[in-house]
Protein backbone atom coordinates (compact mmCIF):
# COMPACT_ATOMS: atom_id res chain seq x y z
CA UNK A 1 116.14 78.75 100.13
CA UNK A 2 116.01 80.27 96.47
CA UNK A 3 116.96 83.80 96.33
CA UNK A 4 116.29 86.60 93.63
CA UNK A 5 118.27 86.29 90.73
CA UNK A 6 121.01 89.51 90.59
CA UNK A 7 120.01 90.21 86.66
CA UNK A 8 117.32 88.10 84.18
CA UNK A 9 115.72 89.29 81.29
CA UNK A 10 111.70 89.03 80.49
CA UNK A 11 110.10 90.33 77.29
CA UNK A 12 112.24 93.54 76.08
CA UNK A 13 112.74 94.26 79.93
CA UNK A 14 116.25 93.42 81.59
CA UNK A 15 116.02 93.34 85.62
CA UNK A 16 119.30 94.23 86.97
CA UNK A 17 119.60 93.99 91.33
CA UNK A 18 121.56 97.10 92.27
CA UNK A 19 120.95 96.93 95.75
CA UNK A 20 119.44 94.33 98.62
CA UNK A 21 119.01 93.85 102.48
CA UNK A 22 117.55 91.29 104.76
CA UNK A 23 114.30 93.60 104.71
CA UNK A 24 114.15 94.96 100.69
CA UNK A 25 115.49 95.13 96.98
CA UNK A 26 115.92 97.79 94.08
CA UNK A 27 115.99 96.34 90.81
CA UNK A 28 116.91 98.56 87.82
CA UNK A 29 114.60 97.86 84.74
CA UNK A 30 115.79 98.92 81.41
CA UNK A 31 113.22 98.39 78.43
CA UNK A 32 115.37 97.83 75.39
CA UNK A 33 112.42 98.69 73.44
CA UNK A 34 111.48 101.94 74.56
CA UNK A 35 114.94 102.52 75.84
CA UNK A 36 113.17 103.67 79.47
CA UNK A 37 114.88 102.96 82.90
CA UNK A 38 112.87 102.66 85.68
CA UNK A 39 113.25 100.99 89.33
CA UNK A 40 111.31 98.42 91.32
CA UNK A 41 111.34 98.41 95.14
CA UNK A 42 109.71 96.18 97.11
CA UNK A 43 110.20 94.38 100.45
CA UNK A 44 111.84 91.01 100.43
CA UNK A 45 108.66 88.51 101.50
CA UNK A 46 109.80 84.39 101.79
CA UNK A 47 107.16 82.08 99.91
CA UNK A 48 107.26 79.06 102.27
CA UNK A 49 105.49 77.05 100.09
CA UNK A 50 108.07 77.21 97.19
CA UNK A 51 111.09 78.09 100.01
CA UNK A 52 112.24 81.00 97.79
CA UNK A 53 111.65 84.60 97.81
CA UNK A 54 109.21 86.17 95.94
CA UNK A 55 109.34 88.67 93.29
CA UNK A 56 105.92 91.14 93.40
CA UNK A 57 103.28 90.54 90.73
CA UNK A 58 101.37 93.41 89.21
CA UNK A 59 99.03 92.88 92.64
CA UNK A 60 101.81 93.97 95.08
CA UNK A 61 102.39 97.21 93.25
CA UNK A 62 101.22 100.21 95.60
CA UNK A 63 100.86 97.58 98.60
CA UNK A 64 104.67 96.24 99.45
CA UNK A 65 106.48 96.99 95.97
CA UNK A 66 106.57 100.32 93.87
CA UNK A 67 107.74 101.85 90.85
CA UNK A 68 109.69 104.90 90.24
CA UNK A 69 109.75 106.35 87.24
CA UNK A 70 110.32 109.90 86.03
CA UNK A 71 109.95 109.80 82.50
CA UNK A 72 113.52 110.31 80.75
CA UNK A 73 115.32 111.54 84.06
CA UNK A 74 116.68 107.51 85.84
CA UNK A 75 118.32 109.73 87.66
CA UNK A 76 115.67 110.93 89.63
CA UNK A 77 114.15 107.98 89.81
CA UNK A 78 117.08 106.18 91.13
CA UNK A 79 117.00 109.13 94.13
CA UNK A 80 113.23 108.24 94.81
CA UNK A 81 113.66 104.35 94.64
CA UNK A 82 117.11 104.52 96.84
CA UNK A 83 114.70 106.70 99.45
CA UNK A 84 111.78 104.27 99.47
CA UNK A 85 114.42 101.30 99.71
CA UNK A 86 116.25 103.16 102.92
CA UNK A 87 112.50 103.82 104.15
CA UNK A 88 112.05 100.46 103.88
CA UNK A 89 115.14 98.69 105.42
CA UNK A 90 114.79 101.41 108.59
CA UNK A 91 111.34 101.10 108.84
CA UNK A 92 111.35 96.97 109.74
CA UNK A 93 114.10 97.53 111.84
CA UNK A 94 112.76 99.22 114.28
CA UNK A 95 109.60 97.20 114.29
């Protein structure tokens, strides 16, 4: 099985992992154009079809993957997304 990659770059946007579990992943996003950081959380879902896991698409947002941003404060954010992420990883356990 494929898994994420820990850091790749698209566009102007590098995607760095900074944390994962067997139920989620926070990915830092720094736009070297804009010079914003932001974070992506989402829960870890297995494509069987391609036998990798899959990274959200702009669909998933708001469903099983978010974004936190707070303008220029990461630092924030990073509280926010490392909340949603522990949410997250709890949350399925239990279930």
């Amino acid at each position: 099985m494929k898994e994420l990659k820990l850091k790749y770059q698209k566009g102007t946007k590098t995607y760095t992992q900074i944390r994962s579990s067997c139920r989620a992943y926070i990915y830092e996003v720094k736009d070297s154009e804009t010079v914003h950081i932001y974070y992506e959380v989402f829960e870890r879902r297995y494509n069987r079809r391609f036998d990798c896991i899959s990274y959200p698409t702009n669909k998933a947002f708001g469903f099983w993957a978010w974004c936190c941003s707070r303008g220029k404060d990461h630092q924030m954010a990073l509280r926010a997304a490392l909340k949603r992420f522990e949410f997250l990883s709890k949350q399925k356990e239990a279930a």
